[in-house]
C-alpha atoms as a PDB file:
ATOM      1  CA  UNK A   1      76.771  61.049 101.069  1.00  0.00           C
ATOM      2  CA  UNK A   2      79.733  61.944 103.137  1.00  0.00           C
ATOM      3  CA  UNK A   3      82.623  64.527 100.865  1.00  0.00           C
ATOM      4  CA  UNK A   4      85.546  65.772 103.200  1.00  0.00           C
ATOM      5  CA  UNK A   5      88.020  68.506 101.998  1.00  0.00           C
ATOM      6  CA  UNK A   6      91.389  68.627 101.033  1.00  0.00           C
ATOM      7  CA  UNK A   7      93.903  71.425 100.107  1.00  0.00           C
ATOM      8  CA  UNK A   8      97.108  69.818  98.779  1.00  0.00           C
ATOM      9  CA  UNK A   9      99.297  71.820  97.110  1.00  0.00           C
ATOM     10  CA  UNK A  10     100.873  70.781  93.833  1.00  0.00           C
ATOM     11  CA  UNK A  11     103.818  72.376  92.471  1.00  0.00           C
ATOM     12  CA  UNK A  12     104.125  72.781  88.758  1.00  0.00           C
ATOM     13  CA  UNK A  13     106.679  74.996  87.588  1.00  0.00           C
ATOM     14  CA  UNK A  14     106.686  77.013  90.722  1.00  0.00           C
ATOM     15  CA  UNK A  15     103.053  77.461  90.586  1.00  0.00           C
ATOM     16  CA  UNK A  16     100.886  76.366  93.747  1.00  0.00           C
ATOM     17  CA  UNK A  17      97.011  75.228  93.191  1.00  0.00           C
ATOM     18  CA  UNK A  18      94.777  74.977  95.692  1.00  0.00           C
ATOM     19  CA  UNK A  19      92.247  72.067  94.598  1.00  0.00           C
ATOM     20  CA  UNK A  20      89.359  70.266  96.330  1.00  0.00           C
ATOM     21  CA  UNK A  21      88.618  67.008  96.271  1.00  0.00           C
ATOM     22  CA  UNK A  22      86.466  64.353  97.448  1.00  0.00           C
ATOM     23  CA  UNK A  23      87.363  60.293  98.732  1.00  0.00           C
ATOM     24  CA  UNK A  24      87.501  58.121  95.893  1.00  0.00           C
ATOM     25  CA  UNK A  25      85.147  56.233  97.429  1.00  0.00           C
ATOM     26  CA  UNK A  26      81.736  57.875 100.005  1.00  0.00           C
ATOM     27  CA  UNK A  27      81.364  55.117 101.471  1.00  0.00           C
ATOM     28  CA  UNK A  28      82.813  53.663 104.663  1.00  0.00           C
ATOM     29  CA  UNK A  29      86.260  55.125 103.840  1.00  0.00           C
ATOM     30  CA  UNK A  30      84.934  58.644 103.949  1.00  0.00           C
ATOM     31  CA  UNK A  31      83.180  57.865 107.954  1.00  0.00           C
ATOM     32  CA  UNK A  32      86.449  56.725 108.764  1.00  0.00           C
ATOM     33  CA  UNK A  33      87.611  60.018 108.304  1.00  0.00           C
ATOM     34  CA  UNK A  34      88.074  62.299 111.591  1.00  0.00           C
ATOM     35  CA  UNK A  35      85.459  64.809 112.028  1.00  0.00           C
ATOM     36  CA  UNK A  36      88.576  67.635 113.140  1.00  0.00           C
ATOM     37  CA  UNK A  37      90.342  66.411 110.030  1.00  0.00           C
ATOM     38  CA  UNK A  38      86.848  67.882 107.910  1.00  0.00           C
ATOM     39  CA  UNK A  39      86.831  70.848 109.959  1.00  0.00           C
ATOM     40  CA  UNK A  40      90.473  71.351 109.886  1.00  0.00           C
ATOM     41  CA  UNK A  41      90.599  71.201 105.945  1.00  0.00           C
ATOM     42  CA  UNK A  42      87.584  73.471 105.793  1.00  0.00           C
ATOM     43  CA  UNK A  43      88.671  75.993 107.687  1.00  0.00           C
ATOM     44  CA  UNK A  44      92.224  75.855 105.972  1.00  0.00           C
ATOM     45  CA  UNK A  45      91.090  76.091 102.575  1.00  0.00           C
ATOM     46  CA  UNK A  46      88.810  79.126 103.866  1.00  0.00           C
ATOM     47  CA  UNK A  47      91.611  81.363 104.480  1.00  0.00           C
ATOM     48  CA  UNK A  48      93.502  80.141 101.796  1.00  0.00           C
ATOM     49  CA  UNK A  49      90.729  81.599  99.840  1.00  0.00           C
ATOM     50  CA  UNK A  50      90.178  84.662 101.793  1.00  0.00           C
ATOM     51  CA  UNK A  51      93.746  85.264 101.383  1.00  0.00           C
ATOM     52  CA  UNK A  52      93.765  84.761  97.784  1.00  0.00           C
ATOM     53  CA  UNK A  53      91.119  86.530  97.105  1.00  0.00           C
ATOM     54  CA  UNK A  54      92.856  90.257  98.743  1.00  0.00           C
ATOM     55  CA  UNK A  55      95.678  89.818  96.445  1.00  0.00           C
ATOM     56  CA  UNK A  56      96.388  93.411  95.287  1.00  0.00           C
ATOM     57  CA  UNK A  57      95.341  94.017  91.414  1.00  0.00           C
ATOM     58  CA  UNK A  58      96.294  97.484  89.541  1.00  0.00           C
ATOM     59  CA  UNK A  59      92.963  99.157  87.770  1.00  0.00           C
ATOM     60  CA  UNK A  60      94.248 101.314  84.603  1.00  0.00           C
ATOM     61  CA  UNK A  61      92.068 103.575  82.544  1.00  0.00           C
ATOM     62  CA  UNK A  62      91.835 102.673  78.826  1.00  0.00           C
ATOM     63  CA  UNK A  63      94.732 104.911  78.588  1.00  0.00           C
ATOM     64  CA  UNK A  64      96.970 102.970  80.732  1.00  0.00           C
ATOM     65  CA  UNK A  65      96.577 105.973  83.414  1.00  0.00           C
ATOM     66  CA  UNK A  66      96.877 104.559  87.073  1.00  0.00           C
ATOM     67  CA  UNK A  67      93.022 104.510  88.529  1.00  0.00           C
ATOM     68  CA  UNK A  68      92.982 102.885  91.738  1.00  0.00           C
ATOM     69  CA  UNK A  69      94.297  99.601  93.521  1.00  0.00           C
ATOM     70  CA  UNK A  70      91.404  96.496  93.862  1.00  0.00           C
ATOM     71  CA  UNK A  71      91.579  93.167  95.273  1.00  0.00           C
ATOM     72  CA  UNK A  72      91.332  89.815  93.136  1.00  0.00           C
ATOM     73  CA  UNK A  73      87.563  89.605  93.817  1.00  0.00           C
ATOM     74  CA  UNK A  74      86.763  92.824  92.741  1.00  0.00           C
ATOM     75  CA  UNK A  75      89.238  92.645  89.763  1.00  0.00           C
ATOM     76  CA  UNK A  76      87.746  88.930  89.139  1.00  0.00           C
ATOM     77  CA  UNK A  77      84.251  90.674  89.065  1.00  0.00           C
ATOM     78  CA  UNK A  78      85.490  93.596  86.259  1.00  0.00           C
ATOM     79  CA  UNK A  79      87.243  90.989  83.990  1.00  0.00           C
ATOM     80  CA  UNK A  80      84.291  87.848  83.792  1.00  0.00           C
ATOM     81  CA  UNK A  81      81.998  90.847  83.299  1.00  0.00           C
ATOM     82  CA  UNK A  82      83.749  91.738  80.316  1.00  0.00           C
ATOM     83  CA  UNK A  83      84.414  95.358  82.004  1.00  0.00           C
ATOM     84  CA  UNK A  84      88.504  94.793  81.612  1.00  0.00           C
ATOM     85  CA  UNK A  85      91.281  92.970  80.380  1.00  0.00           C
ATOM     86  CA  UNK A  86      94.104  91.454  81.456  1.00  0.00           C
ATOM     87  CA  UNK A  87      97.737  93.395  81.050  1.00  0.00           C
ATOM     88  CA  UNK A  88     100.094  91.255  83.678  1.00  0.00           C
ATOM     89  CA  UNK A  89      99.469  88.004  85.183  1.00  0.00           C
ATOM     90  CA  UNK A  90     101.020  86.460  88.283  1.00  0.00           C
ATOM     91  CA  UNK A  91     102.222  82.926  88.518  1.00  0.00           C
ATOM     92  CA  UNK A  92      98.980  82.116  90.564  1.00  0.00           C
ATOM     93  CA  UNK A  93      96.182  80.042  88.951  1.00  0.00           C
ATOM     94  CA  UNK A  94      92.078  80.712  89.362  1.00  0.00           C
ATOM     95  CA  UNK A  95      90.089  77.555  88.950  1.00  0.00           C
ATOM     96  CA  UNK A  96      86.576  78.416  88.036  1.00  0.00           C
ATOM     97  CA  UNK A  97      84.486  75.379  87.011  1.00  0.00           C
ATOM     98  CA  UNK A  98      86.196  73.497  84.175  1.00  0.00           C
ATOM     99  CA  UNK A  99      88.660  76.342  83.484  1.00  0.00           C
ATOM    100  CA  UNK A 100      91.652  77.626  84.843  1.00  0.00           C
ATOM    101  CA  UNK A 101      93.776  80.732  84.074  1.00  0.00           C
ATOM    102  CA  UNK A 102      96.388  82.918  85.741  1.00  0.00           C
ATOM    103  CA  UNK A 103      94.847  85.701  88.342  1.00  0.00           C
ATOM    104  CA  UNK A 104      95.472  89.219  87.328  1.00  0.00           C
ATOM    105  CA  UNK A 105      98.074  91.226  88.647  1.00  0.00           C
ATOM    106  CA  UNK A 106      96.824  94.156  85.871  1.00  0.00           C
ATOM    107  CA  UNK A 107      93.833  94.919  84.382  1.00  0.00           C
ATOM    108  CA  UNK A 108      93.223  97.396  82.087  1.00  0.00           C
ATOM    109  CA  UNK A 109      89.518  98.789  80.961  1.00  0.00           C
ATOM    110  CA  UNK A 110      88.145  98.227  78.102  1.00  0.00           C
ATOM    111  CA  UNK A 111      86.146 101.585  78.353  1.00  0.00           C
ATOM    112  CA  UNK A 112      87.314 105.690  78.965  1.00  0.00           C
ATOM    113  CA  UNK A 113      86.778 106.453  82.572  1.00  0.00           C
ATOM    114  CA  UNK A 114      86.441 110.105  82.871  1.00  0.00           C
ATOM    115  CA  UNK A 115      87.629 111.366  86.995  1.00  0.00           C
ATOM    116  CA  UNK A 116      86.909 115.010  87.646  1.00  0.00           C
ATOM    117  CA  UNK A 117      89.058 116.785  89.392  1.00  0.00           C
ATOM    118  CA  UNK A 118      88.654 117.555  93.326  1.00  0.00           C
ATOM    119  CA  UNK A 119      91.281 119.661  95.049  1.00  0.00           C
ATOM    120  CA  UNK A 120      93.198 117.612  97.625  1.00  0.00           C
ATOM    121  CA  UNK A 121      91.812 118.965 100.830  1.00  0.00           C
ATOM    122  CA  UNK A 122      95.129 120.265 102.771  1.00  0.00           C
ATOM    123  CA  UNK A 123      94.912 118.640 106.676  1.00  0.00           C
ATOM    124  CA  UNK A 124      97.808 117.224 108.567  1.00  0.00           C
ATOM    125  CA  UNK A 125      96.679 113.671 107.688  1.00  0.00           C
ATOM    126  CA  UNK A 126      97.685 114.433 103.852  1.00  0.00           C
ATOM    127  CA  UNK A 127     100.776 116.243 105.137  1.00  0.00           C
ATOM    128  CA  UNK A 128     102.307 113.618 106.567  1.00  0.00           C
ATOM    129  CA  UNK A 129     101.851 111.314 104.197  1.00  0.00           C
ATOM    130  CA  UNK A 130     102.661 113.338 101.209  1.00  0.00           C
ATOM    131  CA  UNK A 131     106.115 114.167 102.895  1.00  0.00           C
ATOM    132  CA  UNK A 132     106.050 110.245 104.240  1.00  0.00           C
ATOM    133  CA  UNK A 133     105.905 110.625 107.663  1.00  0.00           C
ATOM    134  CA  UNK A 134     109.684 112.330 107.316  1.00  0.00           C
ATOM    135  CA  UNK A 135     111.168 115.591 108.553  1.00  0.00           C
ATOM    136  CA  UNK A 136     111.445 117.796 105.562  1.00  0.00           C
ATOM    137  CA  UNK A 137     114.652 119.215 107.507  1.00  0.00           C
ATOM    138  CA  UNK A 138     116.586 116.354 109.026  1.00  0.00           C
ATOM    139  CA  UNK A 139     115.379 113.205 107.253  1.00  0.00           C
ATOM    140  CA  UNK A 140     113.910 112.124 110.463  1.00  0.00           C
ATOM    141  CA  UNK A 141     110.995 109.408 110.236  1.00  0.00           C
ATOM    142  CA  UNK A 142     108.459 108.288 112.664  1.00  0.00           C
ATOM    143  CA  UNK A 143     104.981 107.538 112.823  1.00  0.00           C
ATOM    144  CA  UNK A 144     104.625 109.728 115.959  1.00  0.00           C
ATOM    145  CA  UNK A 145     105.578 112.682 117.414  1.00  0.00           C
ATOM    146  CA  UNK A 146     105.852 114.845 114.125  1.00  0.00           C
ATOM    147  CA  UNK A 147     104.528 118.181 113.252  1.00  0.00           C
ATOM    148  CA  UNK A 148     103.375 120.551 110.918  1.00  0.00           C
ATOM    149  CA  UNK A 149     105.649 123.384 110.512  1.00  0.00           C
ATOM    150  CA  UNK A 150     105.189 126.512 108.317  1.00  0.00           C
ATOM    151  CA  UNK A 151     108.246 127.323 106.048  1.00  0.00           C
ATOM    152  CA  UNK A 152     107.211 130.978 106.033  1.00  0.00           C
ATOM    153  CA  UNK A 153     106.300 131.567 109.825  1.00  0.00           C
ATOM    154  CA  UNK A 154     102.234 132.849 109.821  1.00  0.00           C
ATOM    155  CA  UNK A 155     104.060 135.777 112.015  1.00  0.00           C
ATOM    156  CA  UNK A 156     105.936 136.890 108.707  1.00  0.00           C
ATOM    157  CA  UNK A 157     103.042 136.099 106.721  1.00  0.00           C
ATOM    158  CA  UNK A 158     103.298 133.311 105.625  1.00  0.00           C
ATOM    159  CA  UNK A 159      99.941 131.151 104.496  1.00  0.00           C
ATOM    160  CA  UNK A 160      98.462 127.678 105.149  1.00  0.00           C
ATOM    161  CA  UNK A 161      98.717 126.430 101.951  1.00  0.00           C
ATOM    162  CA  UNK A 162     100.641 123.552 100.385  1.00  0.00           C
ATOM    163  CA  UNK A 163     103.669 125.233  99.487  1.00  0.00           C
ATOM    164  CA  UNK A 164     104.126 126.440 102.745  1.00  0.00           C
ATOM    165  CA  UNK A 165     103.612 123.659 105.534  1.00  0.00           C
ATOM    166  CA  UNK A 166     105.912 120.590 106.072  1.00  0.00           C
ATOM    167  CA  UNK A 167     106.167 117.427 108.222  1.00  0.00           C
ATOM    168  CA  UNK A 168     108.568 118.678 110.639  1.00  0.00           C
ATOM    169  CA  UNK A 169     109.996 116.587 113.830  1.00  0.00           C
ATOM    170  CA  UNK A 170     109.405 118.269 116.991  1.00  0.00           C
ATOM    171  CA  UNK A 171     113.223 119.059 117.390  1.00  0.00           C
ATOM    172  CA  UNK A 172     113.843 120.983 114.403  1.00  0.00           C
ATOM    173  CA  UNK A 173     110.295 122.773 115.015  1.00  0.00           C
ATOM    174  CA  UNK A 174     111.490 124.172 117.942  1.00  0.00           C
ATOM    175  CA  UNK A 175     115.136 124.676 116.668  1.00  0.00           C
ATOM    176  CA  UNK A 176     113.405 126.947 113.725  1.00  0.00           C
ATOM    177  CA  UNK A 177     110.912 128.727 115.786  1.00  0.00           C
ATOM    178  CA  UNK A 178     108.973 131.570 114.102  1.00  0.00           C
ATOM    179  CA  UNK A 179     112.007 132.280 111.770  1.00  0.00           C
ATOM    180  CA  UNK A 180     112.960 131.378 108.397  1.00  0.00           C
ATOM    181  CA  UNK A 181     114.883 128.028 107.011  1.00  0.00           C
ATOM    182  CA  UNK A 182     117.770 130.234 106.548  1.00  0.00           C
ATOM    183  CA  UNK A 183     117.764 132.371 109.122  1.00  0.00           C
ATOM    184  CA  UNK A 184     118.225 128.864 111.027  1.00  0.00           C
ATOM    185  CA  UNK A 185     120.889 127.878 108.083  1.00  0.00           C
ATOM    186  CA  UNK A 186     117.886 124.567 107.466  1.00  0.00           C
ATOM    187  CA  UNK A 187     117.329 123.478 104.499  1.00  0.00           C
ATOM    188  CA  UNK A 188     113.945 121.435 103.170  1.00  0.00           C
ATOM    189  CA  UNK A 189     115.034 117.815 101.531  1.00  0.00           C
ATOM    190  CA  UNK A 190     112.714 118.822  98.967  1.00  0.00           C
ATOM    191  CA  UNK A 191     110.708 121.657  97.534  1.00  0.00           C
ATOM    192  CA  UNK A 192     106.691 121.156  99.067  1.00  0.00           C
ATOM    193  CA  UNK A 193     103.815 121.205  96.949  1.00  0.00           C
ATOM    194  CA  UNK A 194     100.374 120.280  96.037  1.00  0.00           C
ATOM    195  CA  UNK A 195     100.209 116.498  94.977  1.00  0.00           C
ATOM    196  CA  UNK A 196      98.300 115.187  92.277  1.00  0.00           C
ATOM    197  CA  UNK A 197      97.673 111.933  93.685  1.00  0.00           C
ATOM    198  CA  UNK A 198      95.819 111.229  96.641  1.00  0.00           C
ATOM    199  CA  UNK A 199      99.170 111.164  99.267  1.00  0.00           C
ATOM    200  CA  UNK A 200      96.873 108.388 100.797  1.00  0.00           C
ATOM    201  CA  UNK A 201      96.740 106.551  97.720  1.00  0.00           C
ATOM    202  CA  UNK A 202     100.588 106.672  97.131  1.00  0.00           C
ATOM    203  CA  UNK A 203     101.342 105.149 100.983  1.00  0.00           C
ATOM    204  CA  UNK A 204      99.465 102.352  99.739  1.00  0.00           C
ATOM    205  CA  UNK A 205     101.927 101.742  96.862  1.00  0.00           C
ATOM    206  CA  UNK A 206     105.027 101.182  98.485  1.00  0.00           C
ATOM    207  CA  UNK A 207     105.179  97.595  98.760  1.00  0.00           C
ATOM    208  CA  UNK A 208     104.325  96.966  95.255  1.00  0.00           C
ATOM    209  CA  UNK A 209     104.381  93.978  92.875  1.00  0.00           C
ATOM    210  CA  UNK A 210     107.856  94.551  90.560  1.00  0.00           C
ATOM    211  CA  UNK A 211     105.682  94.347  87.321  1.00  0.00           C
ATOM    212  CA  UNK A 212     103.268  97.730  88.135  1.00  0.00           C
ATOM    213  CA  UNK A 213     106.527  99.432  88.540  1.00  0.00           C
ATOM    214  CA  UNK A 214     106.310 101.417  84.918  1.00  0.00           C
ATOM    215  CA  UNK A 215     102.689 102.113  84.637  1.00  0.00           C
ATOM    216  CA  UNK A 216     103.099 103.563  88.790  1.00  0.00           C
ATOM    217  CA  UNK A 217     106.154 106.042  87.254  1.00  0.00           C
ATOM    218  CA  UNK A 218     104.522 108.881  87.336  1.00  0.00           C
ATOM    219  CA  UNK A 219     102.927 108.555  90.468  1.00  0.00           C
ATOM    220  CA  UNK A 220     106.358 107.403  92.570  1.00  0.00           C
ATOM    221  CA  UNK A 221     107.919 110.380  90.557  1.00  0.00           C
ATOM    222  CA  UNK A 222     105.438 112.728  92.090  1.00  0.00           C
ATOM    223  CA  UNK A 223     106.561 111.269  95.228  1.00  0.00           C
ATOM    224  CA  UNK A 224     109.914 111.850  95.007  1.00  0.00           C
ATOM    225  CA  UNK A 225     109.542 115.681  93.824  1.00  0.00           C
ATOM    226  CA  UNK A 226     107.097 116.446  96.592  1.00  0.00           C
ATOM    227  CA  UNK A 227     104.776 118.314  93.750  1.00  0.00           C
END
């Protein structure tokens, strides 16, 4: 028996479902069908799922403390096993068998997860993005070419540590030299410091969905202090 595959899109109140289907009849209707046309709608609804299925979904702690960023599957996995529950839904719809319900945007466990605490190891990677790939003296930003500079030159003792080291373009390196901010008359955009938050972790919640926006607070507040 011959089924072919077909992704048509029905709107409903600005919600799009992705269905299959089969011919209403297998019989000499479904031959008639173009072989590219079966492949076509295979591969199609393939990376429709593939896509789907990476959606973004926000893991909280039991006490609605920011844990970590998962895809749909993984967030699909944690709320059929009965490991979460939903907070926020999008306006996309998971078909499963006979049922259908929105796919999380939010999902909050239903159990304590304790994290111990691991200093964030200082290296230039976390550097840069903790200060956002930015010059901490001119507002400069670029991907390339910046550096790490050391408020408190190591000449005049100053330390490697978190408090002391910015992202700093190559220009205003070499404008400071082994002197002071002030001695330079520079000022930092912001006062440096140890993050919390993985720096990593935080570059990855930029472009975020408009309903995590409260329950990410504290961690885009973080950002914006530098500590």
């Amino acid at each position: 028996m011959w089924f072919w595959l077909r992704v048509k899109p029905e709107k409903s109140g600005g919600v799009a479902e992705f269905r299959r289907s089969k011919p209403e009849e297998a019989g000499e209707k479904s031959l008639k069908k173009p072989l590219f046309r079966l492949l076509i709608s295979a591969i199609f609804y393939d990376i429709i799922k593939r896509i789907m299925l990476q959606r973004p979904v926000l893991i909280l702690n039991s006490s609605y403390e920011v844990l970590n960023v998962t895809n749909l599957k993984r967030g699909l996995k944690l709320l059929l096993s009965g490991k979460a529950e939903v907070v926020k839904a999008d306006g996309v719809l998971v078909h499963g068998g006979q049922t259908s319900f929105p796919a999380p945007s939010i999902l909050k466990l239903r159990y304590f997860v304790s994290i111990p605490y691991h200093p964030l190891p200082l290296n230039r990677r976390n550097v840069m993005f903790r200060d956002n790939f930015t010059c901490q003296y001119c507002g400069k930003r670029s991907l390339t070419g910046m550096t790490i500079d050391h408020i408190i030159p190591r000449s005049l003792g100053g330390k490697t540590a978190w408090d002391n080291v910015v992202c700093a373009c190559k220009s205003c390196n070499e404008k400071k030299g082994d002197l002071r901010p002030q001695d330079r008359r520079m000022k930092l955009l912001k006062n440096p410091g140890q993050p919390v938050y993985s720096p990593l972790f935080r570059a990855c919640l930029e472009n975020f969905p408009p309903e995590w926006a409260s329950y990410l607070a504290p961690v885009r507040q973080e950002n914006n202090q530098g500590s």
